[in-house]
Protein backbone atom coordinates (compact mmCIF):
# COMPACT_ATOMS: atom_id res chain seq x y z
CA UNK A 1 -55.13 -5.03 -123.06
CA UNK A 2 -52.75 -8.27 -123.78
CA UNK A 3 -49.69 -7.04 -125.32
CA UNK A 4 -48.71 -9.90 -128.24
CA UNK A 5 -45.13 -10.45 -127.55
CA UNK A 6 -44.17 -11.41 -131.36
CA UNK A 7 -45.34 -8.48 -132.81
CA UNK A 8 -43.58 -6.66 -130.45
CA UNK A 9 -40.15 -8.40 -130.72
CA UNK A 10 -40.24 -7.68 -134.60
CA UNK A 11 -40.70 -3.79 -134.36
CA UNK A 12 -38.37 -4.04 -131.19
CA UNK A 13 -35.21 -1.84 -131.37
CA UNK A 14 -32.56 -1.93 -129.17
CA UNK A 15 -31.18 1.74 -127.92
CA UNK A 16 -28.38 1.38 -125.75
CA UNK A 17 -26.28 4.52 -126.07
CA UNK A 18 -28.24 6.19 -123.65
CA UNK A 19 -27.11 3.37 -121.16
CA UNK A 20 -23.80 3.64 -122.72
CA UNK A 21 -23.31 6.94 -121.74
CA UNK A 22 -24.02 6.58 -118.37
CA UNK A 23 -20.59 4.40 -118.08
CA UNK A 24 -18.75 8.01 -119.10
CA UNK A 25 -17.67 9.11 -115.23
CA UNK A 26 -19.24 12.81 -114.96
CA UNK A 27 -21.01 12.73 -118.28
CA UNK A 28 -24.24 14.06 -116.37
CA UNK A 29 -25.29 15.54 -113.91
CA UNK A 30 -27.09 13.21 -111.08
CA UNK A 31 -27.96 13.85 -107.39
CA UNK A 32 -28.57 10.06 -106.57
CA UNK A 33 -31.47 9.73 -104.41
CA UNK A 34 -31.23 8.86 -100.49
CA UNK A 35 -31.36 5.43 -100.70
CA UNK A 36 -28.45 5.26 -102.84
CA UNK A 37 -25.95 6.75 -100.71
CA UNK A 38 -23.44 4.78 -99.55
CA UNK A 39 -23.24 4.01 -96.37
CA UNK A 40 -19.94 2.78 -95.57
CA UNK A 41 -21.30 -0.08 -93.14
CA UNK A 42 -20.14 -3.16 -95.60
CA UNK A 43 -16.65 -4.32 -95.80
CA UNK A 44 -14.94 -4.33 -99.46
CA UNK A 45 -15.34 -8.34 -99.37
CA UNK A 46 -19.11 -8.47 -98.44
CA UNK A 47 -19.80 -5.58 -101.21
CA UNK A 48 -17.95 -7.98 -103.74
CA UNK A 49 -20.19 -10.77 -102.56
CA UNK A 50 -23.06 -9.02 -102.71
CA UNK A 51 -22.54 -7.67 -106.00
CA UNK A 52 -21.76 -11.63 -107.59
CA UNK A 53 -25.39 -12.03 -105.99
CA UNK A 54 -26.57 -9.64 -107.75
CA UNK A 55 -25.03 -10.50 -111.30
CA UNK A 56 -26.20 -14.25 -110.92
CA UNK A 57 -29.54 -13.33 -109.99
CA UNK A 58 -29.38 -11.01 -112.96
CA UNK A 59 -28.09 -13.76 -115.40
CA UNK A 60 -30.62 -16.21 -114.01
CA UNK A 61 -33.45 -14.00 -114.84
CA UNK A 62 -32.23 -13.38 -118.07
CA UNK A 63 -32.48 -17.65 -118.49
CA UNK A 64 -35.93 -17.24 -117.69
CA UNK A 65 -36.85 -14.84 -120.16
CA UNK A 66 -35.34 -16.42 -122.86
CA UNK A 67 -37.82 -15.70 -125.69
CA UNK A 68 -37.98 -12.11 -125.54
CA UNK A 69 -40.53 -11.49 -122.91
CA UNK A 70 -38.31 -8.84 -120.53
CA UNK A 71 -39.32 -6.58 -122.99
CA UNK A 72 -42.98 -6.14 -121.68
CA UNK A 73 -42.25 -5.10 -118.41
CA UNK A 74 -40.89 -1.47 -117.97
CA UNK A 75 -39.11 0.27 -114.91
CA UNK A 76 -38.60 3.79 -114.47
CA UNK A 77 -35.38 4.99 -114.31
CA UNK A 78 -33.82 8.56 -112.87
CA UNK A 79 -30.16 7.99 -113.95
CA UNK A 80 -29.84 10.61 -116.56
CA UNK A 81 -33.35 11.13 -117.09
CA UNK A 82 -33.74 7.54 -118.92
CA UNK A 83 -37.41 7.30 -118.54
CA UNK A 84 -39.21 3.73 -118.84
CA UNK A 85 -36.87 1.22 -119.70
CA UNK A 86 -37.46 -2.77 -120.28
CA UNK A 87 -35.61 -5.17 -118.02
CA UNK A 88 -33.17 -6.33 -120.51
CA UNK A 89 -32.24 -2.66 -120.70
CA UNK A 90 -32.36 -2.57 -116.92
CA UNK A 91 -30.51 -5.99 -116.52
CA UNK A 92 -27.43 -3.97 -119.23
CA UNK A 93 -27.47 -1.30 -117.02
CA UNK A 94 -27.20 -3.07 -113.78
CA UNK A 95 -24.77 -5.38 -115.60
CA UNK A 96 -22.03 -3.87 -117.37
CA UNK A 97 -19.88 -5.98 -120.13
CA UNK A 98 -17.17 -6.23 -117.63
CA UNK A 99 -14.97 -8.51 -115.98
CA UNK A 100 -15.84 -9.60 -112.26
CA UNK A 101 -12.81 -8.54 -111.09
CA UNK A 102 -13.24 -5.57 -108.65
């Protein structure tokens, strides 16, 4: 079935307090999974470099998906029992509003 992207977008609301609250230190209660620990085998610089990486690869994608489309594509997501998000919801999470200063 071939989703039709406009009629999406026009019902399309966006929810983000769910995300939101996930910025609230201790606001829920989370056992990340094992692939999330942290490791402690990266050096503070080489996490900061990594994590620019990963913002510009975010932002690039986000250039590519300039008319709307990110919302067809869903991800499931643990942190506080979210459920299927779309990627621009994804990219916000990953993402925060936030300077780059670490």
């Amino acid at each position: 079935m071939k989703k039709d992207l406009k009629s999406i977008l026009e019902s399309y609301q966006v929810n983000l307090q769910e995300l939101d609250a996930i910025a609230n230190h201790k606001s829920f209660n989370w056992i990340r999974p094992e692939h999330m620990e942290p490791k402690g085998d990266k050096e503070l610089g080489q996490i900061r470099l990594l994590l620019d990486d990963q913002v510009n690869e975010c932002r690039d994608s986000l250039k590519e998906m300039k008319n709307g489309e990110g919302i067809l594509y869903k991800t499931t997501m643990t942190v506080n029992n979210l459920g299927k998000i779309d990627v621009y919801q994804y990219i916000y999470f990953f993402v925060p509003a936030r300077k780059t200063t670490y």
